[in-house]
C-alpha atoms as a PDB file:
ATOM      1  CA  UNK A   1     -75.717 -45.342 -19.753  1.00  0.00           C
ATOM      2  CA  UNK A   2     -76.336 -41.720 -21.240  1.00  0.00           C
ATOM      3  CA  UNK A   3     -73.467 -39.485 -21.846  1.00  0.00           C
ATOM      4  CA  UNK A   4     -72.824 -36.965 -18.970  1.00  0.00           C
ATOM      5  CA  UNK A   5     -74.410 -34.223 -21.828  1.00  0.00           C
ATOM      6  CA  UNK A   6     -77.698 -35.933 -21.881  1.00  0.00           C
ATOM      7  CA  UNK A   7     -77.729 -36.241 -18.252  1.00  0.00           C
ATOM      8  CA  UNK A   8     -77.272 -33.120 -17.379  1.00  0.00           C
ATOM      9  CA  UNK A   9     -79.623 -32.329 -20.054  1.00  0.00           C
ATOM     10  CA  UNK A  10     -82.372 -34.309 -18.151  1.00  0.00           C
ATOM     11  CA  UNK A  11     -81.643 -32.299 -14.942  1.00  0.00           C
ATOM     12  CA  UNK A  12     -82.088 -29.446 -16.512  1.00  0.00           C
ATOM     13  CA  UNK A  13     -85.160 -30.809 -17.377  1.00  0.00           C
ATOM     14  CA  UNK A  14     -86.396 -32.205 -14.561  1.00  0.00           C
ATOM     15  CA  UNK A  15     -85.836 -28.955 -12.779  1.00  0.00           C
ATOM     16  CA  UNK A  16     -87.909 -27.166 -15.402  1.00  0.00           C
ATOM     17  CA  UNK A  17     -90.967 -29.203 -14.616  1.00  0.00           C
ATOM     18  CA  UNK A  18     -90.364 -28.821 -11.128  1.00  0.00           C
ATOM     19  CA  UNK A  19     -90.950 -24.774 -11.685  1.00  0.00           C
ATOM     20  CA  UNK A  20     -94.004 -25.519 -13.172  1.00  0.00           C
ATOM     21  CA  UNK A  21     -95.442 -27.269 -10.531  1.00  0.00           C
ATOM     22  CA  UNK A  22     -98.476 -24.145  -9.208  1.00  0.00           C
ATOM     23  CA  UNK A  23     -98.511 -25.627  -6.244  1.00  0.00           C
ATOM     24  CA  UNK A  24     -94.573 -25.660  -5.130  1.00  0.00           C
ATOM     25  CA  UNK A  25     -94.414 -29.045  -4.148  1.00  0.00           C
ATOM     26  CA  UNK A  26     -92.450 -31.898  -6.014  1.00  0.00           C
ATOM     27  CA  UNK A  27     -94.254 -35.030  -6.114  1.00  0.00           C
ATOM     28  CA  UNK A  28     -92.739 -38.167  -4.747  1.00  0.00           C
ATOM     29  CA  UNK A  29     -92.164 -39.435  -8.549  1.00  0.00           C
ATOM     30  CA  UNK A  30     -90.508 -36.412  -9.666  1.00  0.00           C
ATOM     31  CA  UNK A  31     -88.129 -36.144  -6.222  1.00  0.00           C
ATOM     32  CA  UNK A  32     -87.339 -39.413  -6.874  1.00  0.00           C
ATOM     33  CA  UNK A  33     -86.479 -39.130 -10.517  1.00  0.00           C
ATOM     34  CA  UNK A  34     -84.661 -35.967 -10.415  1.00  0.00           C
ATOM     35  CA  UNK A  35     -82.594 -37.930  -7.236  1.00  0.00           C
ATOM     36  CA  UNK A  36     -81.874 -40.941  -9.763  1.00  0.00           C
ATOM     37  CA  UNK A  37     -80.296 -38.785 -12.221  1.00  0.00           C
ATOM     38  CA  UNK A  38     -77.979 -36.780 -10.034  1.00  0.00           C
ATOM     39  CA  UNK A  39     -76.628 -40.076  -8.637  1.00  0.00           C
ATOM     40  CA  UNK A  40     -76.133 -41.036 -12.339  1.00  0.00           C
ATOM     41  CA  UNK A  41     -74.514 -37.593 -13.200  1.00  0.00           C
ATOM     42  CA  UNK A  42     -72.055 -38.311  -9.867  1.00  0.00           C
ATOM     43  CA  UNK A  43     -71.173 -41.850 -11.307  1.00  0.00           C
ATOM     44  CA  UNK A  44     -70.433 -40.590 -14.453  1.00  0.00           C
ATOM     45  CA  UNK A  45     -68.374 -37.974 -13.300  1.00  0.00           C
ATOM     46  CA  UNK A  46     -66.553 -40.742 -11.292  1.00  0.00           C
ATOM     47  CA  UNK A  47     -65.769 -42.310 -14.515  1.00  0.00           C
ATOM     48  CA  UNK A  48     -64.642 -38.950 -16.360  1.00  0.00           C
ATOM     49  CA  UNK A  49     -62.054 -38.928 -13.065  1.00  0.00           C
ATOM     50  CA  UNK A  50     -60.910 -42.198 -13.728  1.00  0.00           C
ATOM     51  CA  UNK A  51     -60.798 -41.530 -17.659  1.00  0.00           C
ATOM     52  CA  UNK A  52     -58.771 -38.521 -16.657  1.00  0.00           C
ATOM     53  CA  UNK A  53     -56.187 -40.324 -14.296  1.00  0.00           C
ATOM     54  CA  UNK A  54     -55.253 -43.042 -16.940  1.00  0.00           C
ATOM     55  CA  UNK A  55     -55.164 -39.793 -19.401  1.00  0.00           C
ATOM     56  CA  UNK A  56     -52.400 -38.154 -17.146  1.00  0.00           C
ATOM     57  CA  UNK A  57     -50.472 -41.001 -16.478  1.00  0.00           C
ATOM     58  CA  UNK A  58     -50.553 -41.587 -20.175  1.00  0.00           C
ATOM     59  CA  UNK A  59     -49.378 -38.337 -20.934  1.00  0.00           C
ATOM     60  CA  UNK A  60     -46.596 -38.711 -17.891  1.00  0.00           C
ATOM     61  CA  UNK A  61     -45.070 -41.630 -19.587  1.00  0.00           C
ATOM     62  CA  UNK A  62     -44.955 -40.566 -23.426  1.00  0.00           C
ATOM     63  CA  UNK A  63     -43.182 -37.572 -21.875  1.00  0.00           C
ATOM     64  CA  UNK A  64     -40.865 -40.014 -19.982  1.00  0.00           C
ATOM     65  CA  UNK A  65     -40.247 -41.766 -23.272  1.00  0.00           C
ATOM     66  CA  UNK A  66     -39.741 -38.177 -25.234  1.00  0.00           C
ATOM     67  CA  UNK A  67     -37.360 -37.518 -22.702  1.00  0.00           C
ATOM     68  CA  UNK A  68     -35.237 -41.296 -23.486  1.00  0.00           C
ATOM     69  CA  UNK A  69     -35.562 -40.926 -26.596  1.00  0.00           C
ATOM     70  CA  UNK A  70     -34.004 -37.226 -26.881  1.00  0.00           C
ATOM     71  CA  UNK A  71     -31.550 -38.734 -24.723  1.00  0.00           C
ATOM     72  CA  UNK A  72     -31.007 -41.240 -26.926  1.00  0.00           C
ATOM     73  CA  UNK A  73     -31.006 -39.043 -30.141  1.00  0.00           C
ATOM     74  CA  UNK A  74     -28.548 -36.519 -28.707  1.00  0.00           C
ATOM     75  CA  UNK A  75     -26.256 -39.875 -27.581  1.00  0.00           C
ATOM     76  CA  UNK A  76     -26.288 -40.766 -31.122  1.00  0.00           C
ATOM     77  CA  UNK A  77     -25.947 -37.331 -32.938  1.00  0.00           C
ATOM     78  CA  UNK A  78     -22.436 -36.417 -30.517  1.00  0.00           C
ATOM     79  CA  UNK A  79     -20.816 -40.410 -31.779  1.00  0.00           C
ATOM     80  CA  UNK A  80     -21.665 -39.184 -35.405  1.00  0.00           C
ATOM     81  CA  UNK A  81     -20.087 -36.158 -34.418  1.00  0.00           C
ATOM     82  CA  UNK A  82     -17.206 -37.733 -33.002  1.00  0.00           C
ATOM     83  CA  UNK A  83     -16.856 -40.107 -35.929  1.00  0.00           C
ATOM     84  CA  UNK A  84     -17.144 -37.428 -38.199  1.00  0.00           C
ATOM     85  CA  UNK A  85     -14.040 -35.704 -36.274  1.00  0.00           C
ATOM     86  CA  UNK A  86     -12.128 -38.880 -36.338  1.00  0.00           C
ATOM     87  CA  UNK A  87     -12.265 -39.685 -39.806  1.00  0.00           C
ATOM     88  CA  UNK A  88     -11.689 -36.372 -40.992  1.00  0.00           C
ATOM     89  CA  UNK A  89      -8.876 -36.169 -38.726  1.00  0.00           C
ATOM     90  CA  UNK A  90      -7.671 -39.590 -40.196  1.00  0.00           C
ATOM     91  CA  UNK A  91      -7.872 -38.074 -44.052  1.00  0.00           C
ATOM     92  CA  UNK A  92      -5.848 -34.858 -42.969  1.00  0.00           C
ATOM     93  CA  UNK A  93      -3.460 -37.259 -41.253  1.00  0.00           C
ATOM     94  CA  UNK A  94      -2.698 -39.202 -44.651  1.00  0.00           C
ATOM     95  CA  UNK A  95      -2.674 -36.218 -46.783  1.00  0.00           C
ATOM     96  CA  UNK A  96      -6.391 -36.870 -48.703  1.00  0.00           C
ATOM     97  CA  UNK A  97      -9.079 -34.654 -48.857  1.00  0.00           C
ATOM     98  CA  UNK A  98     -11.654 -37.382 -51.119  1.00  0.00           C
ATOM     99  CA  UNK A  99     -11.611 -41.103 -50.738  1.00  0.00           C
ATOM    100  CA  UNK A 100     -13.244 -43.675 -52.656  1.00  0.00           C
ATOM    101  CA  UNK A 101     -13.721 -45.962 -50.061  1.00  0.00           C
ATOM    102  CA  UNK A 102     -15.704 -48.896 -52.097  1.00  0.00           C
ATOM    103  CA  UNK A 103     -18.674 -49.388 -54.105  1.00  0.00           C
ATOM    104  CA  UNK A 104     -20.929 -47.114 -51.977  1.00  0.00           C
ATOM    105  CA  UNK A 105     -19.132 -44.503 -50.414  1.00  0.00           C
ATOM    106  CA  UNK A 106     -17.020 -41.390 -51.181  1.00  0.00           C
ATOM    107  CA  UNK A 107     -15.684 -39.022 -48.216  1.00  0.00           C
ATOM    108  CA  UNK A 108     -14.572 -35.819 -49.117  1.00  0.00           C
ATOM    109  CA  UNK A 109     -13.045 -32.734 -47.128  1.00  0.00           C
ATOM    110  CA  UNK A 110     -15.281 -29.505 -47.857  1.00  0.00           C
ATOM    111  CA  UNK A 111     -14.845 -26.079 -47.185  1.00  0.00           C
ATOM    112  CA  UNK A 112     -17.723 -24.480 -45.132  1.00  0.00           C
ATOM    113  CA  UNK A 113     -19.730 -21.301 -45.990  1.00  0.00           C
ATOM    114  CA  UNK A 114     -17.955 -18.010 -45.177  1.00  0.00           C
ATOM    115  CA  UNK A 115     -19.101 -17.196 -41.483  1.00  0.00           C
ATOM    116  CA  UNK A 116     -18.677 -14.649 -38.710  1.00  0.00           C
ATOM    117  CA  UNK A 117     -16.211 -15.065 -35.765  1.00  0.00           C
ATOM    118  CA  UNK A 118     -17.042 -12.540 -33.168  1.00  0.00           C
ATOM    119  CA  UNK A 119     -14.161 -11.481 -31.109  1.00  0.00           C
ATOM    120  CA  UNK A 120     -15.197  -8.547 -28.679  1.00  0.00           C
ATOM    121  CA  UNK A 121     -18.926  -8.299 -29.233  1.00  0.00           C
ATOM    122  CA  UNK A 122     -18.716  -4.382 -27.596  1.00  0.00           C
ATOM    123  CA  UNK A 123     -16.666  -3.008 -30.413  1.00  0.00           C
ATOM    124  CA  UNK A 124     -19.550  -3.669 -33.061  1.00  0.00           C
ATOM    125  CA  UNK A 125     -21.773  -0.378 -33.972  1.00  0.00           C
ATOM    126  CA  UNK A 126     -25.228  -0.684 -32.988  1.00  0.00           C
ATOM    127  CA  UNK A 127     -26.227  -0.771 -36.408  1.00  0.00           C
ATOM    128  CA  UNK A 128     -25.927  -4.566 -36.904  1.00  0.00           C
ATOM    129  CA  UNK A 129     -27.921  -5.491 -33.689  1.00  0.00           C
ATOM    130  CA  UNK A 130     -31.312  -6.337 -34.056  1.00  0.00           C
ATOM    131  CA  UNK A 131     -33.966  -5.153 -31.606  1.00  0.00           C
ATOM    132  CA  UNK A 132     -36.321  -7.875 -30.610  1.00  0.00           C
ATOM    133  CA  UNK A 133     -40.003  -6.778 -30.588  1.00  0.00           C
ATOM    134  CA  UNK A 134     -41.504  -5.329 -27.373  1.00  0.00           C
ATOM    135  CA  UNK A 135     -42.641  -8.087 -25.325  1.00  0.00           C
ATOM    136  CA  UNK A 136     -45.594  -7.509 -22.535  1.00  0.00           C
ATOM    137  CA  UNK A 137     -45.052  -8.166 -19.038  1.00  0.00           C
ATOM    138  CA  UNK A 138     -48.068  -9.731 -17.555  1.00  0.00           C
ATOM    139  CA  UNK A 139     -46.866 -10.353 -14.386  1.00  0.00           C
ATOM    140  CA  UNK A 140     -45.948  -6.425 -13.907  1.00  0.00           C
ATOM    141  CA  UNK A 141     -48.974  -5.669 -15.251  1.00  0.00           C
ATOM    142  CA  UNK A 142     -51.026  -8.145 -12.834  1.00  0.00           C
ATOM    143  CA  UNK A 143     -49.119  -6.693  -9.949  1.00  0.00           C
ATOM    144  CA  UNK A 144     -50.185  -3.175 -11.087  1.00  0.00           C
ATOM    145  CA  UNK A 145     -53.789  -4.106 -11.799  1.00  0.00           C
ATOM    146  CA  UNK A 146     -54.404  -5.586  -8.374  1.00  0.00           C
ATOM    147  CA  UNK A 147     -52.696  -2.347  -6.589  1.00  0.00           C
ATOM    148  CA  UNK A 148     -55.439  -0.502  -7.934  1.00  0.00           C
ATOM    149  CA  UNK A 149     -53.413   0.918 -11.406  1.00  0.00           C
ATOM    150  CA  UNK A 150     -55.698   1.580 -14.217  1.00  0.00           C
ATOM    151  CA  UNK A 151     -54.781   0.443 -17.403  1.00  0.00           C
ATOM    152  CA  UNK A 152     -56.544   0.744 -20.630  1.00  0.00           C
ATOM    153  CA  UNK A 153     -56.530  -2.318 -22.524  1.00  0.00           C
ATOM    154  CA  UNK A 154     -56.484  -4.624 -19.662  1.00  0.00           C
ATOM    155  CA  UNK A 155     -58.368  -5.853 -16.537  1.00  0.00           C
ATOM    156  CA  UNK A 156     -58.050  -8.434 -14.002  1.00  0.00           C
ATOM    157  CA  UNK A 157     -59.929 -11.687 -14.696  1.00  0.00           C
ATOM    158  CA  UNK A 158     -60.400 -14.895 -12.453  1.00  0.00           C
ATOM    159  CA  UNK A 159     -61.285 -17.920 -14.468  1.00  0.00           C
ATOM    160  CA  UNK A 160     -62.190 -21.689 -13.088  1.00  0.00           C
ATOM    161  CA  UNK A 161     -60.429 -25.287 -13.114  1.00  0.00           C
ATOM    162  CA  UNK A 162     -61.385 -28.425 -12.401  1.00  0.00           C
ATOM    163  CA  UNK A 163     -59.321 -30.007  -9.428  1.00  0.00           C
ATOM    164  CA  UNK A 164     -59.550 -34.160  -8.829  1.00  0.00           C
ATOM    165  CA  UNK A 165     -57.845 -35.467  -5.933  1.00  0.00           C
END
């Protein structure tokens, strides 16, 4: 079967020569064939929905399995965590900040980078806040734009979706 492009292609097509009929009417063979192709155009477009479905229910369940397997990540990131805890916990407890504990493996206790403990964030001077760039409201701006507000740089705009039920 033709792609839905060539089909529609055709119809376009089909229609053309029907404009150049002088005499307005279609002929039986040309009603017919210009019929024949719209009912192909509809099955194909029946097959597009049922391409799309499996699509979507694809994309439903790799996000299902994105979602166990960030559950599954963060599961095993907080036991290293812990682990990590525990054994440095252990090591403090015996009084050793570096173990050689065989062939493979050393631990060691490390100081971290210098870092900043905020106390009362309200007693810092503005100069070490940062100001985050201006960020445009659209949904203001839609509001304003349908009650009639003109505003340069902007205009209301409907666009189109396909629905399939």
């Amino acid at each position: 079967m033709p792609t839905l492009y060539e089909l529609t292609g055709t119809y376009e097509e089909l229609w053309r020569m029907a404009d150049m009929c002088d005499d307005g009417i279609l002929s039986p063979e040309l009603c017919a064939l210009i019929d024949q192709n719209q009912e192909d155009i509809i099955a194909k477009a029946g097959g597009y929905c049922r391409l799309i479905r499996n699509l979507e229910s694809e994309v439903a369940a790799c996000k299902a399995e994105e979602a166990r397997l960030e559950s599954r990540r963060k599961s095993r990131e907080n036991s290293i965590k812990r682990l990590k805890e525990n054994l440095m916990q252990g090591m403090e407890v015996i009084g050793e900040t570096r173990l050689k504990v065989d062939d493979i493996f050393t631990v060691a206790i490390q100081d971290n980078p210098v870092s900043v403990l905020v106390k009362d964030e309200s007693l810092i001077p503005a100069e070490y806040f940062e100001q985050p760039p201006p960020v445009l409201c659209k949904n203001k701006l839609r509001d304003d734009l349908k009650a009639g507000a003109a505003v340069l740089g902007a205009e209301l705009t409907r666009g189109k979706h396909l629905r399939i039920r």
